[in-house]
PDB file of N, CA and C in Angstrom:
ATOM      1  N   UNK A   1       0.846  -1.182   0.000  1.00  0.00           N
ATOM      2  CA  UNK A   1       0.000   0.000   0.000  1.00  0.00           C
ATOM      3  C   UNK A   1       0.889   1.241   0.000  1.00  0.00           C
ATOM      4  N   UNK A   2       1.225   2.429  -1.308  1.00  0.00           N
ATOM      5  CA  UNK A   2       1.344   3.606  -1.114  1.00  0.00           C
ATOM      6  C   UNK A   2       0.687   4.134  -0.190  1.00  0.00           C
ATOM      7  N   UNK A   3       1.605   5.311   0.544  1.00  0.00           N
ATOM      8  CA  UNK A   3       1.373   6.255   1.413  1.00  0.00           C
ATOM      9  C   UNK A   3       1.604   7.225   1.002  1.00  0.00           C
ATOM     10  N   UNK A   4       1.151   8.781   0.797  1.00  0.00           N
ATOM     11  CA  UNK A   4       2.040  10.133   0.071  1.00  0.00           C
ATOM     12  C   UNK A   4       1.617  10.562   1.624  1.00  0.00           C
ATOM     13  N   UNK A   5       2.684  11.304   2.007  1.00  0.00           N
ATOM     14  CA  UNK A   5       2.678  12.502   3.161  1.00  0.00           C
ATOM     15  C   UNK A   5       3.399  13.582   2.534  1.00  0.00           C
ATOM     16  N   UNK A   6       2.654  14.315   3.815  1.00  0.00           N
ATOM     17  CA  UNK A   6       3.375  15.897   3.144  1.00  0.00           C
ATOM     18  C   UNK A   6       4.587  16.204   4.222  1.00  0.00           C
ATOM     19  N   UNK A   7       5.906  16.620   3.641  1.00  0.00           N
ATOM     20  CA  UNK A   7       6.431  16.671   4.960  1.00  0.00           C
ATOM     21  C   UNK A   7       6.364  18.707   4.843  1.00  0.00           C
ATOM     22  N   UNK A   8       6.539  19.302   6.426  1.00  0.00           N
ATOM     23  CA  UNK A   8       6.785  20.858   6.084  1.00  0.00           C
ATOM     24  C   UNK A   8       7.853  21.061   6.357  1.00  0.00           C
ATOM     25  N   UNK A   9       8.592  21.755   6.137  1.00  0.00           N
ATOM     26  CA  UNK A   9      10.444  22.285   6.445  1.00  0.00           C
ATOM     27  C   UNK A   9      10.225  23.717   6.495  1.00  0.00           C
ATOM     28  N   UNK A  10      10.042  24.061   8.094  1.00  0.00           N
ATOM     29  CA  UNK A  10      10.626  25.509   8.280  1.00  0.00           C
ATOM     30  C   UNK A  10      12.276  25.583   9.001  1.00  0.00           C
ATOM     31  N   UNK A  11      12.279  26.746   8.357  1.00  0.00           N
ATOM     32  CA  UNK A  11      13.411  27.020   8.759  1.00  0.00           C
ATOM     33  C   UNK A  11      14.232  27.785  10.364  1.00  0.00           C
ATOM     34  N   UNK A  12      14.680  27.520  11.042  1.00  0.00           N
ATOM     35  CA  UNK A  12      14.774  27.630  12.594  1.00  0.00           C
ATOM     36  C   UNK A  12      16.354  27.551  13.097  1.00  0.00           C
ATOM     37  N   UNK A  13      17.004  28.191  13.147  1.00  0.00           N
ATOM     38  CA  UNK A  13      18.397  27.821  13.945  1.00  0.00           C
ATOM     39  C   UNK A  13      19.268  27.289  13.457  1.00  0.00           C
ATOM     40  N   UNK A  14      19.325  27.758  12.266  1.00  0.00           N
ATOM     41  CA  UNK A  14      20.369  27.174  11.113  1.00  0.00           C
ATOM     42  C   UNK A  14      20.267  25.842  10.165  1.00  0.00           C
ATOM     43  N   UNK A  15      18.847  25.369  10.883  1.00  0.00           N
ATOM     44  CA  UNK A  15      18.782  24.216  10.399  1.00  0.00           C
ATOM     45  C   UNK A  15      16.851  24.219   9.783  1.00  0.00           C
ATOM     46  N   UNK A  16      16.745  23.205   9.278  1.00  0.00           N
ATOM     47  CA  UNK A  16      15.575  22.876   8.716  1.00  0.00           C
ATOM     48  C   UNK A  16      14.640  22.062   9.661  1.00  0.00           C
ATOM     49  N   UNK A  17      13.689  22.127  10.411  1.00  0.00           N
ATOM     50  CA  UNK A  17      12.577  21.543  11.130  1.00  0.00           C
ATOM     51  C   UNK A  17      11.781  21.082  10.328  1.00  0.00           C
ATOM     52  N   UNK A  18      11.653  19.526  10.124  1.00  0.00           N
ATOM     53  CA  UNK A  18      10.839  18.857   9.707  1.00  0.00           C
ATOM     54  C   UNK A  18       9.491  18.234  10.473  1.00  0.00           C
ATOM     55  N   UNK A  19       8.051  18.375   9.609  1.00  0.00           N
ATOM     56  CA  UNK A  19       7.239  17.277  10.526  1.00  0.00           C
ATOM     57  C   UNK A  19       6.487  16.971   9.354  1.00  0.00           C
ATOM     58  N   UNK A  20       6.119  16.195   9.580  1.00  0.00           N
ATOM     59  CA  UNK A  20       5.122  15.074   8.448  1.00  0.00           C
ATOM     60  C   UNK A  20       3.362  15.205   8.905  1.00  0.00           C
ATOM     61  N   UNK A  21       2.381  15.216   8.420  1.00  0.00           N
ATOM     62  CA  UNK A  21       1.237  14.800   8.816  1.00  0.00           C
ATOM     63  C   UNK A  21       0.901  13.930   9.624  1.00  0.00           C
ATOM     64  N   UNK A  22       1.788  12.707   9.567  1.00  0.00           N
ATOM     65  CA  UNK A  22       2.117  11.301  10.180  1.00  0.00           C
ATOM     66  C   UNK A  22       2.120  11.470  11.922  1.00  0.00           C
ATOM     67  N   UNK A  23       2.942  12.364  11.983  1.00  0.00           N
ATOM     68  CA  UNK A  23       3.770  13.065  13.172  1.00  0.00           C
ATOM     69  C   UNK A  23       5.199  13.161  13.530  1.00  0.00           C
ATOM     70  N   UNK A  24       5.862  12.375  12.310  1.00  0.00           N
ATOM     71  CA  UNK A  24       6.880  12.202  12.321  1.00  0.00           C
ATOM     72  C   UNK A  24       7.313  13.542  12.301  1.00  0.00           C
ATOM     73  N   UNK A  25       8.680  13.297  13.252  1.00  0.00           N
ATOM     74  CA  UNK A  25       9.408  14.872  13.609  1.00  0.00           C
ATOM     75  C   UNK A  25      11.053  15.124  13.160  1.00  0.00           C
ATOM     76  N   UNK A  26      11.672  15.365  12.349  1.00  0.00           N
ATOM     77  CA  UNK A  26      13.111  15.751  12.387  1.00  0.00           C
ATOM     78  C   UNK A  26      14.273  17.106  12.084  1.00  0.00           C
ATOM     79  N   UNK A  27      15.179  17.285  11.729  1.00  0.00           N
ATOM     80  CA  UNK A  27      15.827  18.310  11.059  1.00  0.00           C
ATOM     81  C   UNK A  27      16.969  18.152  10.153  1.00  0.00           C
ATOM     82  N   UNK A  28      17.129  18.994   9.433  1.00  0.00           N
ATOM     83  CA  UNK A  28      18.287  18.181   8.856  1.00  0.00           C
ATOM     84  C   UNK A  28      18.901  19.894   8.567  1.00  0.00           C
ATOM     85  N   UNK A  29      20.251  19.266   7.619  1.00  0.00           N
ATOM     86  CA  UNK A  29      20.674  20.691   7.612  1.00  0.00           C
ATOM     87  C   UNK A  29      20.136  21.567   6.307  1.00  0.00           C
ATOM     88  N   UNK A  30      20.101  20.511   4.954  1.00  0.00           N
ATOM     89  CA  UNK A  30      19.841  20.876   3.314  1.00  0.00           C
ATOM     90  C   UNK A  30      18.594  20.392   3.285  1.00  0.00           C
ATOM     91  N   UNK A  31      17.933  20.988   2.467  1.00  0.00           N
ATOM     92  CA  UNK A  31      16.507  20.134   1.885  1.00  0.00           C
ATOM     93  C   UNK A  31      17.164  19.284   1.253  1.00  0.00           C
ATOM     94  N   UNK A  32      18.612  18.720   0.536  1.00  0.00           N
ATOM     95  CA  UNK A  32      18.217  17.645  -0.374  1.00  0.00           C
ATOM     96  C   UNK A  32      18.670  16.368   0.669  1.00  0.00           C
ATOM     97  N   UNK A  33      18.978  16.494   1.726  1.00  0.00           N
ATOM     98  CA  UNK A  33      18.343  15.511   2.565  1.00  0.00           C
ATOM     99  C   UNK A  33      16.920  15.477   3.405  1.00  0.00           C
ATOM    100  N   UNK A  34      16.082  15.922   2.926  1.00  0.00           N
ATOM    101  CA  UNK A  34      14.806  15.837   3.949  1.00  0.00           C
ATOM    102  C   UNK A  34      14.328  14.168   3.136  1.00  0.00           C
ATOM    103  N   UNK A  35      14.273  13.440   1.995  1.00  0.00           N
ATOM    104  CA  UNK A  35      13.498  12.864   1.595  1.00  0.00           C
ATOM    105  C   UNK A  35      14.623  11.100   2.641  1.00  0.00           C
ATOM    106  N   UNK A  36      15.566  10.932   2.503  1.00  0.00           N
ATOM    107  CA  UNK A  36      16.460  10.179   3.268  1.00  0.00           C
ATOM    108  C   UNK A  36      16.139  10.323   5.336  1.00  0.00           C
ATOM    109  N   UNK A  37      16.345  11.742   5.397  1.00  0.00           N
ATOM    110  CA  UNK A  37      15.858  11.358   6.811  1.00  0.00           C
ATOM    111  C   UNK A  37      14.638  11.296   7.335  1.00  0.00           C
ATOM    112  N   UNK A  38      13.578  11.721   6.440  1.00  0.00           N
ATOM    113  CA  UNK A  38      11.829  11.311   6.896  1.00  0.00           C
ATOM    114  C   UNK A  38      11.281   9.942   6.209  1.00  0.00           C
ATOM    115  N   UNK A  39      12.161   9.214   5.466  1.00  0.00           N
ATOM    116  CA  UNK A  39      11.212   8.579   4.495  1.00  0.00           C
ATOM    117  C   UNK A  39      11.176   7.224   5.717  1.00  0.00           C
ATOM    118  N   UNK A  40      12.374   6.767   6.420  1.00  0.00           N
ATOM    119  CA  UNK A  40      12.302   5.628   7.424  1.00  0.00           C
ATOM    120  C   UNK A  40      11.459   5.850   8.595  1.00  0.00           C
ATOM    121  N   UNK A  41      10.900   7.386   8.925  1.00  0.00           N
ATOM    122  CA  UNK A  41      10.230   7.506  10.315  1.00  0.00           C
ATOM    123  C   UNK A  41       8.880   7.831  10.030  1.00  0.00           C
ATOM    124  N   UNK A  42       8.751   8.212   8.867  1.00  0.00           N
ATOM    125  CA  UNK A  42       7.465   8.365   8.135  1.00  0.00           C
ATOM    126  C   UNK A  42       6.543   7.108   8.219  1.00  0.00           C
ATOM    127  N   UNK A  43       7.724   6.253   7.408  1.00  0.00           N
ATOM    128  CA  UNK A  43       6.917   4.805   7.513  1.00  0.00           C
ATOM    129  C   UNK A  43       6.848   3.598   8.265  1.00  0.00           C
ATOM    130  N   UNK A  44       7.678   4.521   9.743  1.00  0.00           N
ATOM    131  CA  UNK A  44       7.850   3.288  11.038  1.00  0.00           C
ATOM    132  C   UNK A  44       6.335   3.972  11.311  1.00  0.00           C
ATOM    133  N   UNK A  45       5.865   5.114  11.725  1.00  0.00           N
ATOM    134  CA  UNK A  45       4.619   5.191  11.979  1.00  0.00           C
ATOM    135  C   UNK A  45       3.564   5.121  11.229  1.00  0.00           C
ATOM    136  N   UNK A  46       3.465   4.498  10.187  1.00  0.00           N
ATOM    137  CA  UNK A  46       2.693   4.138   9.275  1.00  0.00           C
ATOM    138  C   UNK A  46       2.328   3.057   9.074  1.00  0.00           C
ATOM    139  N   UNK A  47       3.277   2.377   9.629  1.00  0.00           N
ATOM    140  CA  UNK A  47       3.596   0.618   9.392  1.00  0.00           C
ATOM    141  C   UNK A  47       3.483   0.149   8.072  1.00  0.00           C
ATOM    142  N   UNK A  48       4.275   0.654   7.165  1.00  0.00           N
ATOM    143  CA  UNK A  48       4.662   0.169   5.969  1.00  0.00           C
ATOM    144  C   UNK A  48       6.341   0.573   6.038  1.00  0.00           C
ATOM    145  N   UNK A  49       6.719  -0.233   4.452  1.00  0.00           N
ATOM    146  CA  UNK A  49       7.973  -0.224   3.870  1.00  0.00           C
ATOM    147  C   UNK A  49       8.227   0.733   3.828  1.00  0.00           C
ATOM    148  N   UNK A  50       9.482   1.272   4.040  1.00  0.00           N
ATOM    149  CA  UNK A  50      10.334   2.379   3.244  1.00  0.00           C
ATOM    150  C   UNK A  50       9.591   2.990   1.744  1.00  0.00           C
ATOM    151  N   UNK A  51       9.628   2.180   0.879  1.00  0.00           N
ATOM    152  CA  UNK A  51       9.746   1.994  -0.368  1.00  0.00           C
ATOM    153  C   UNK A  51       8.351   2.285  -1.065  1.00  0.00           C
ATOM    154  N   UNK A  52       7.429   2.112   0.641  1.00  0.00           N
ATOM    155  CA  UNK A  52       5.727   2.419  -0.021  1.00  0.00           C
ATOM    156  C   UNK A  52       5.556   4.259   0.522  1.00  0.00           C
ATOM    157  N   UNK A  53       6.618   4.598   0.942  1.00  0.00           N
ATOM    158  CA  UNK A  53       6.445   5.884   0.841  1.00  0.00           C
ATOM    159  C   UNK A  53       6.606   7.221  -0.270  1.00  0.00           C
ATOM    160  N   UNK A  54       5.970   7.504   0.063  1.00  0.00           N
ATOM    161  CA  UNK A  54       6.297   8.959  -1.336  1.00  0.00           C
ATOM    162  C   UNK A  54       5.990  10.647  -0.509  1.00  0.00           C
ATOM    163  N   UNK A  55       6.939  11.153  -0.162  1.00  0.00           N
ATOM    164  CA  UNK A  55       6.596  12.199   0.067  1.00  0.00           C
ATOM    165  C   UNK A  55       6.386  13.750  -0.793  1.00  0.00           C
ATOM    166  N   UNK A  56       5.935  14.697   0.133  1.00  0.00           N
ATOM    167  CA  UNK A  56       5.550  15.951  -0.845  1.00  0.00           C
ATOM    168  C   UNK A  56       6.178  17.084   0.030  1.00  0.00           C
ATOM    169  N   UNK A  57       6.862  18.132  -0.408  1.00  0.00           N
ATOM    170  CA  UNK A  57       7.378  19.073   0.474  1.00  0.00           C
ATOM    171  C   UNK A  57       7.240  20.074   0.734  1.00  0.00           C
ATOM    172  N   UNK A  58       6.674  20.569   1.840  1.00  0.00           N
ATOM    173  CA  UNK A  58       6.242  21.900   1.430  1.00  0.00           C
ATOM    174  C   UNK A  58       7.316  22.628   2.503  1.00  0.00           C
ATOM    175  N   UNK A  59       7.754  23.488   1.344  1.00  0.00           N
ATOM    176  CA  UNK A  59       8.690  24.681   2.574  1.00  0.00           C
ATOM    177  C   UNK A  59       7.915  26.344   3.008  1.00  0.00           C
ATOM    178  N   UNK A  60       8.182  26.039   3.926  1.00  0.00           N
ATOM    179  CA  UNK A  60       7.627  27.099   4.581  1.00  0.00           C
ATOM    180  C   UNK A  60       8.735  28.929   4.125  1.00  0.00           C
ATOM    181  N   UNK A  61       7.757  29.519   3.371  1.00  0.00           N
ATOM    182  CA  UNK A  61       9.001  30.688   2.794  1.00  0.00           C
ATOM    183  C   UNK A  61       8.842  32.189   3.457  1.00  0.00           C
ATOM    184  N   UNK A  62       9.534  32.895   3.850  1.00  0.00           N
ATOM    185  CA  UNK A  62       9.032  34.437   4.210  1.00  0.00           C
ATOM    186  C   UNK A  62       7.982  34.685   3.380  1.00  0.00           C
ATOM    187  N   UNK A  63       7.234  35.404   4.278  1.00  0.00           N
ATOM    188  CA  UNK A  63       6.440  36.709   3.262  1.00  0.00           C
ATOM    189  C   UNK A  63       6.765  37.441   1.884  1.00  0.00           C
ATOM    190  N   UNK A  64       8.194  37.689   2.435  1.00  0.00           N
ATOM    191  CA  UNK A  64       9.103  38.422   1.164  1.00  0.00           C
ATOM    192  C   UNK A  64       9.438  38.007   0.034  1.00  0.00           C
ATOM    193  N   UNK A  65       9.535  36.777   0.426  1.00  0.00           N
ATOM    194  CA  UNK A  65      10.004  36.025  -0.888  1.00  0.00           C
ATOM    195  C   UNK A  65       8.863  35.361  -1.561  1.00  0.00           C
ATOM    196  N   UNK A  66       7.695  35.357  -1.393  1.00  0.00           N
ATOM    197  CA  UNK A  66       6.392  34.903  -1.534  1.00  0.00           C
ATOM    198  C   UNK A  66       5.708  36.009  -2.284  1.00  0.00           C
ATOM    199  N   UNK A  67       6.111  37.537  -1.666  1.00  0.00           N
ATOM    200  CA  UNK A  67       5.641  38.738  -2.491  1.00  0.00           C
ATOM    201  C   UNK A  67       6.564  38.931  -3.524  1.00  0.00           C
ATOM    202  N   UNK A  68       7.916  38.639  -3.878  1.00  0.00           N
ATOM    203  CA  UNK A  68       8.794  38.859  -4.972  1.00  0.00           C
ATOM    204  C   UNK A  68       8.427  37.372  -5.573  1.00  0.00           C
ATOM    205  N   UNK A  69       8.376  36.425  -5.143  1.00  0.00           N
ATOM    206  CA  UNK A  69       8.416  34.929  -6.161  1.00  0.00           C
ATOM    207  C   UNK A  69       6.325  35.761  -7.505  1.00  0.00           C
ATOM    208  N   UNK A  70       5.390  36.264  -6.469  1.00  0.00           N
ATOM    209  CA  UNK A  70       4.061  36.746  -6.903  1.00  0.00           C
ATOM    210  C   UNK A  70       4.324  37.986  -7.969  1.00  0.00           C
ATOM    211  N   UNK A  71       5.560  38.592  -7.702  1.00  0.00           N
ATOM    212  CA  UNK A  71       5.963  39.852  -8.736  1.00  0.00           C
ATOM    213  C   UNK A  71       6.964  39.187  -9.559  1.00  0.00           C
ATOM    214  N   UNK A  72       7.444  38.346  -9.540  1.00  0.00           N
ATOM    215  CA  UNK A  72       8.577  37.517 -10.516  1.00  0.00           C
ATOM    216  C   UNK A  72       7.971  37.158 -11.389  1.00  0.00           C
ATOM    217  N   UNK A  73       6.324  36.031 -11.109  1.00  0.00           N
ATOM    218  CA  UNK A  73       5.649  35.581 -12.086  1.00  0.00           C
ATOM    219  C   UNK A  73       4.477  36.471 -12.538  1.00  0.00           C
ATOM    220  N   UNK A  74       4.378  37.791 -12.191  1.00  0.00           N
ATOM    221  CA  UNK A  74       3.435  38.594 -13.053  1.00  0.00           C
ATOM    222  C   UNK A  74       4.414  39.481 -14.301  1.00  0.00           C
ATOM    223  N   UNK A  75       5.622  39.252 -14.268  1.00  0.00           N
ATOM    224  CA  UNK A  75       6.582  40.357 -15.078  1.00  0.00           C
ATOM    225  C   UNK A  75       6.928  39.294 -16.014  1.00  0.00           C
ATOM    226  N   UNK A  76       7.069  37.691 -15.642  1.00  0.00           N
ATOM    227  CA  UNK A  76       7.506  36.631 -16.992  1.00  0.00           C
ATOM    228  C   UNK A  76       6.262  36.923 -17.543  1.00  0.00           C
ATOM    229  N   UNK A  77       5.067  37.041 -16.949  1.00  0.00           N
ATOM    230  CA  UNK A  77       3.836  36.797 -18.159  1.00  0.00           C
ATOM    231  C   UNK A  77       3.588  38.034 -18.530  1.00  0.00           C
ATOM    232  N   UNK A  78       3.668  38.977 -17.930  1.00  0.00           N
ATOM    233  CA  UNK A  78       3.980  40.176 -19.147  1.00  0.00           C
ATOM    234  C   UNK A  78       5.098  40.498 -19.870  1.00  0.00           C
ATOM    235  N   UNK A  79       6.400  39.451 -19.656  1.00  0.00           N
ATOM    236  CA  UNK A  79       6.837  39.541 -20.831  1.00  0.00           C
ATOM    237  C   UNK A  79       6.700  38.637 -22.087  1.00  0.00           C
ATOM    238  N   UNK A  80       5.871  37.855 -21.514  1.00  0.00           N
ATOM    239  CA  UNK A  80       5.471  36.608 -22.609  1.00  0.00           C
ATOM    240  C   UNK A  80       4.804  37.126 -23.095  1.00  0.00           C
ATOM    241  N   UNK A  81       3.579  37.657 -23.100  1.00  0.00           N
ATOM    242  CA  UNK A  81       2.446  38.810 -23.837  1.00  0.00           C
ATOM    243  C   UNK A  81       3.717  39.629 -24.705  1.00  0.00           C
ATOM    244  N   UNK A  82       4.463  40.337 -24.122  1.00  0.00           N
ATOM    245  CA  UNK A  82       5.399  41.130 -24.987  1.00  0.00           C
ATOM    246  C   UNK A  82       6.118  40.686 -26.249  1.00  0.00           C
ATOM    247  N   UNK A  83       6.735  39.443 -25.833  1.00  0.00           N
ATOM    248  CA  UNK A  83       7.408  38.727 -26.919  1.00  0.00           C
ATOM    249  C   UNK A  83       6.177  38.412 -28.278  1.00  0.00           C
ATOM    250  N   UNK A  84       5.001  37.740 -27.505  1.00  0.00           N
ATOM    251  CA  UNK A  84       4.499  37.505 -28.480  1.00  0.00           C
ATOM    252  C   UNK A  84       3.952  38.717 -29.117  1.00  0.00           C
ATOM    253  N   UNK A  85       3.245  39.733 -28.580  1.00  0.00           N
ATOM    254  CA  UNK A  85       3.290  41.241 -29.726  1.00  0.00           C
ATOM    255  C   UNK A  85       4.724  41.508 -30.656  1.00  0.00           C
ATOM    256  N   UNK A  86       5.799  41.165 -30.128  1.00  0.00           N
ATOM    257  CA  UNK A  86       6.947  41.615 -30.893  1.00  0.00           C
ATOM    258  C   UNK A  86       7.232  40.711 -31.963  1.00  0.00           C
ATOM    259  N   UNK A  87       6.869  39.199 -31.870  1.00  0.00           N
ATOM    260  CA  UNK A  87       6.995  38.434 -32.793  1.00  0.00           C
ATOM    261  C   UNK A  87       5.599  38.623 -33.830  1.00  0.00           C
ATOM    262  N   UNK A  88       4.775  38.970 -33.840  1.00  0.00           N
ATOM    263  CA  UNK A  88       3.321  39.160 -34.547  1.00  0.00           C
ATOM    264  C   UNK A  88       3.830  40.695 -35.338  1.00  0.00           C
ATOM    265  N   UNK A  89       4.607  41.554 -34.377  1.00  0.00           N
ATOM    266  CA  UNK A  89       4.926  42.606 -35.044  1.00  0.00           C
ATOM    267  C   UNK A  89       5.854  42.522 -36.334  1.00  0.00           C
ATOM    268  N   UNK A  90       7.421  41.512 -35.844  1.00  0.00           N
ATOM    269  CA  UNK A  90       7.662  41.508 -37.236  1.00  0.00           C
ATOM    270  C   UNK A  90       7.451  40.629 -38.211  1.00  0.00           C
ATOM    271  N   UNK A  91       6.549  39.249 -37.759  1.00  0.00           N
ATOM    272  CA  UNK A  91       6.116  39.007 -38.937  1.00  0.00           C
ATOM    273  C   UNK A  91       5.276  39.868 -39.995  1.00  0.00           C
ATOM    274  N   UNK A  92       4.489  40.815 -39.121  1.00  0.00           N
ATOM    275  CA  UNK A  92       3.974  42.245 -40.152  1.00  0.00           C
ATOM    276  C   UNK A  92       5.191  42.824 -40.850  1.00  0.00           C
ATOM    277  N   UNK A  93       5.956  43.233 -40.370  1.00  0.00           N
ATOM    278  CA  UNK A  93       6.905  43.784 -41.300  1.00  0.00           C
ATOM    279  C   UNK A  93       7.477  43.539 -42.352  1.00  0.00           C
ATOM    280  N   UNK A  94       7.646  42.076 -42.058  1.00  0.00           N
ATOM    281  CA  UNK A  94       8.247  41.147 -42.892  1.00  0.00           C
ATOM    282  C   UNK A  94       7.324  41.296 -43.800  1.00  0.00           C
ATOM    283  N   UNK A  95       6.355  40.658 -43.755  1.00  0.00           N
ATOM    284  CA  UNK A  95       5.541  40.392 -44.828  1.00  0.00           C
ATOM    285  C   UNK A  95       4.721  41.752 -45.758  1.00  0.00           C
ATOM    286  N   UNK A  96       5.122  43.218 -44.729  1.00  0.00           N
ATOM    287  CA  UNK A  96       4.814  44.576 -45.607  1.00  0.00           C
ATOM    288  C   UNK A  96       6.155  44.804 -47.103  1.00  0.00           C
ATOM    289  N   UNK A  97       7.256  44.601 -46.211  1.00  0.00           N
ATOM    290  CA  UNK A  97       8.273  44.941 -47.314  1.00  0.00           C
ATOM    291  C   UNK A  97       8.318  43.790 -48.472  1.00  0.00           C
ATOM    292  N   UNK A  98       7.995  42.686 -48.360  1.00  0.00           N
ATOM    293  CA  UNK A  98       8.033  41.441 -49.130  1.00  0.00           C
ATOM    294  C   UNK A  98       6.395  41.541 -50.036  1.00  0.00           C
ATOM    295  N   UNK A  99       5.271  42.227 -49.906  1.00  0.00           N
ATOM    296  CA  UNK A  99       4.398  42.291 -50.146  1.00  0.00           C
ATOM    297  C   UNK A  99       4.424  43.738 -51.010  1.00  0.00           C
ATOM    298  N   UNK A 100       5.517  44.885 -50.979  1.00  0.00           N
ATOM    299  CA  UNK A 100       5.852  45.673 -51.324  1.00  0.00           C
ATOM    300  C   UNK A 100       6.962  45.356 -52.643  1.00  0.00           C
ATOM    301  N   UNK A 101       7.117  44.368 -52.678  1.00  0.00           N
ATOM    302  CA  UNK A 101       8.114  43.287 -53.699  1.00  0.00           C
ATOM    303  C   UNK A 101       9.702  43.323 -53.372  1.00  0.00           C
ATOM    304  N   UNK A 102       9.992  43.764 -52.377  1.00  0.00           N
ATOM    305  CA  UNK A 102      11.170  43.873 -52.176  1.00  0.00           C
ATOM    306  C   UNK A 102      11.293  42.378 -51.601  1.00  0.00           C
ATOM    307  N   UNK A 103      12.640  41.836 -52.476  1.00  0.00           N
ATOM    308  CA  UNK A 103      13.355  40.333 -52.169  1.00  0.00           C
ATOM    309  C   UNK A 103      14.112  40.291 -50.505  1.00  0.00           C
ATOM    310  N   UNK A 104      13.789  38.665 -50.577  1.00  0.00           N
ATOM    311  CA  UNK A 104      14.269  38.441 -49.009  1.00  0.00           C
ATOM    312  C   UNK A 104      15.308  38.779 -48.726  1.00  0.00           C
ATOM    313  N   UNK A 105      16.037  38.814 -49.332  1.00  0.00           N
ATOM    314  CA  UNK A 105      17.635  39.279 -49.189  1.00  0.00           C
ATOM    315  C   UNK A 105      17.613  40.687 -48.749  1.00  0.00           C
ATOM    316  N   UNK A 106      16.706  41.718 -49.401  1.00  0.00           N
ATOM    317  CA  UNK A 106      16.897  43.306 -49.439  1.00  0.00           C
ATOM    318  C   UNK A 106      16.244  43.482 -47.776  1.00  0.00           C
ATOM    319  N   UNK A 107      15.089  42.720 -48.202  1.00  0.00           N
ATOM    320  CA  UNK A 107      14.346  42.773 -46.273  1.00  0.00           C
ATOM    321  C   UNK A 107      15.108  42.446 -45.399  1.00  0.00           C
ATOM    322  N   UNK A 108      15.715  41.590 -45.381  1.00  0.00           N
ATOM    323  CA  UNK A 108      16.430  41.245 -44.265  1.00  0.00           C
ATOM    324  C   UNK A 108      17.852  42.220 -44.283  1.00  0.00           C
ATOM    325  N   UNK A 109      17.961  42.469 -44.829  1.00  0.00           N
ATOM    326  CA  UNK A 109      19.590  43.639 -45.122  1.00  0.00           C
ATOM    327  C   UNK A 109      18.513  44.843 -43.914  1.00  0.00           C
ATOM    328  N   UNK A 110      17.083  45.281 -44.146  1.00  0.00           N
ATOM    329  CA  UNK A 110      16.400  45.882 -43.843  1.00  0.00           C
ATOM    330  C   UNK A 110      16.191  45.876 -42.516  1.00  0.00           C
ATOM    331  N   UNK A 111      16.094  44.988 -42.335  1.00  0.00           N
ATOM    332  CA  UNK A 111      15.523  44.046 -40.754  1.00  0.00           C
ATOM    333  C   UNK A 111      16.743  43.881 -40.152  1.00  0.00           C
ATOM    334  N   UNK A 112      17.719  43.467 -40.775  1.00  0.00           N
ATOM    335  CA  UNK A 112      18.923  43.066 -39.966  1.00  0.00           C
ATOM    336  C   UNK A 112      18.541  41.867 -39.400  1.00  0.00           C
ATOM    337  N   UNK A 113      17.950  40.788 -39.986  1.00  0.00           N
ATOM    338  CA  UNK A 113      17.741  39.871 -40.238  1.00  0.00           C
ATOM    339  C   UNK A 113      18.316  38.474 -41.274  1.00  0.00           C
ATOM    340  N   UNK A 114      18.619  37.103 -41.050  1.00  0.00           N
ATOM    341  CA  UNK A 114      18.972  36.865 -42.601  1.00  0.00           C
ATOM    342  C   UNK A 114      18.161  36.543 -43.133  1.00  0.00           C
ATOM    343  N   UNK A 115      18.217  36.305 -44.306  1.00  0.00           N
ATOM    344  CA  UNK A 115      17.176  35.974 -45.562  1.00  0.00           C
ATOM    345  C   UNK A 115      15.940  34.937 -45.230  1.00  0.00           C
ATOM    346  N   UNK A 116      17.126  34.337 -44.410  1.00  0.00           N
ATOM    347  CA  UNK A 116      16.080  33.043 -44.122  1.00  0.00           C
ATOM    348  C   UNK A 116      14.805  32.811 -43.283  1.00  0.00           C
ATOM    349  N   UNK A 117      15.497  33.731 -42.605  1.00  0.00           N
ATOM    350  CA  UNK A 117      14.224  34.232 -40.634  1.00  0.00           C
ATOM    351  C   UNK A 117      13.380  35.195 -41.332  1.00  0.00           C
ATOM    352  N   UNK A 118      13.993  35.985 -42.510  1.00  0.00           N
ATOM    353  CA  UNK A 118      12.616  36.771 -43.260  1.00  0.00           C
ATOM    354  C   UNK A 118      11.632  35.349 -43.993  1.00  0.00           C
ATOM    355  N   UNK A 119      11.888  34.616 -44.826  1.00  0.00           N
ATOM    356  CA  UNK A 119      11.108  33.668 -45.074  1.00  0.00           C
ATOM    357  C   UNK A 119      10.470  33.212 -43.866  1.00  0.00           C
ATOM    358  N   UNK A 120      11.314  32.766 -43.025  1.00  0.00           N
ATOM    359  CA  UNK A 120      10.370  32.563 -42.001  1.00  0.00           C
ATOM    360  C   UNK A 120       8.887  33.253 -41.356  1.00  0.00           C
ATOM    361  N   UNK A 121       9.495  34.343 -41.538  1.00  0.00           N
ATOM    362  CA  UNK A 121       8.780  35.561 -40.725  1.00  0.00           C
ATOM    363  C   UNK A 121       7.601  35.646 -41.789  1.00  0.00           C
ATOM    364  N   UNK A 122       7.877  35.439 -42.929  1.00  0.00           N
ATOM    365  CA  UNK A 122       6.598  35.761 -44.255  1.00  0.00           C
ATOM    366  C   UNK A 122       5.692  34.484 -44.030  1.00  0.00           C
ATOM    367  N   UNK A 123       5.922  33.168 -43.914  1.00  0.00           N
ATOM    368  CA  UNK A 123       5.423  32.213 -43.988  1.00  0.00           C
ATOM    369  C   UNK A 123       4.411  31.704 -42.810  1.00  0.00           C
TER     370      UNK A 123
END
């Protein structure tokens, strides 16, 4: 029988405070040992294998870094909106000067582009 627990890791006194749902309690110093020192006490109080455990981690983070991680991912997706206006933009371009009959070669001399990313850009 799988078990998933959640373990939490706050941070306290230089070290990491672990507890599990289970009740299991420990610390360690790195998160990339939390899954090695909870996974055997996890599942002594569980009464299963090692091996039927699977844990989930949740770290406990400042405020601060919770309000910058919330402003980190509103500025990638407005720059993803951005990129994609800028890529829609010069495929317009592309395809004004090429629609104007000027050859891929001259557009892209134009664009500062090569010939080829103008085909691209037309297609």
């Amino acid at each position: 029988m799988m078990i998933t627990v959640t373990v939490t890791a706050e941070r306290g006194n230089g070290v990491w405070v672990l507890e599990s749902e289970n009740g299991a309690v420990s610390q360690v110093r790195t998160l990339a040992a939390v899954d090695d020192e909870m996974r055997e006490a996890v599942a002594y109080l569980a009464g299963v294998d090692e091996d039927q455990v699977t844990m989930e981690l949740h770290v406990v983070t400042p405020a601060s870094y919770d309000q910058a991680m919330r402003e980190a991912e509103r500025f990638r997706a407005e720059a993803d909106r951005a990129n994609a206006a800028s890529a829609a933009a010069l495929r317009r371009a592309a395809k004004s000067l090429v629609g104007a009959g000027i050859s891929y070669r001259d557009a892209a001399r134009i664009m500062g582009v090569s010939y080829q990313r103008v085909a691209q850009l037309v297609q």
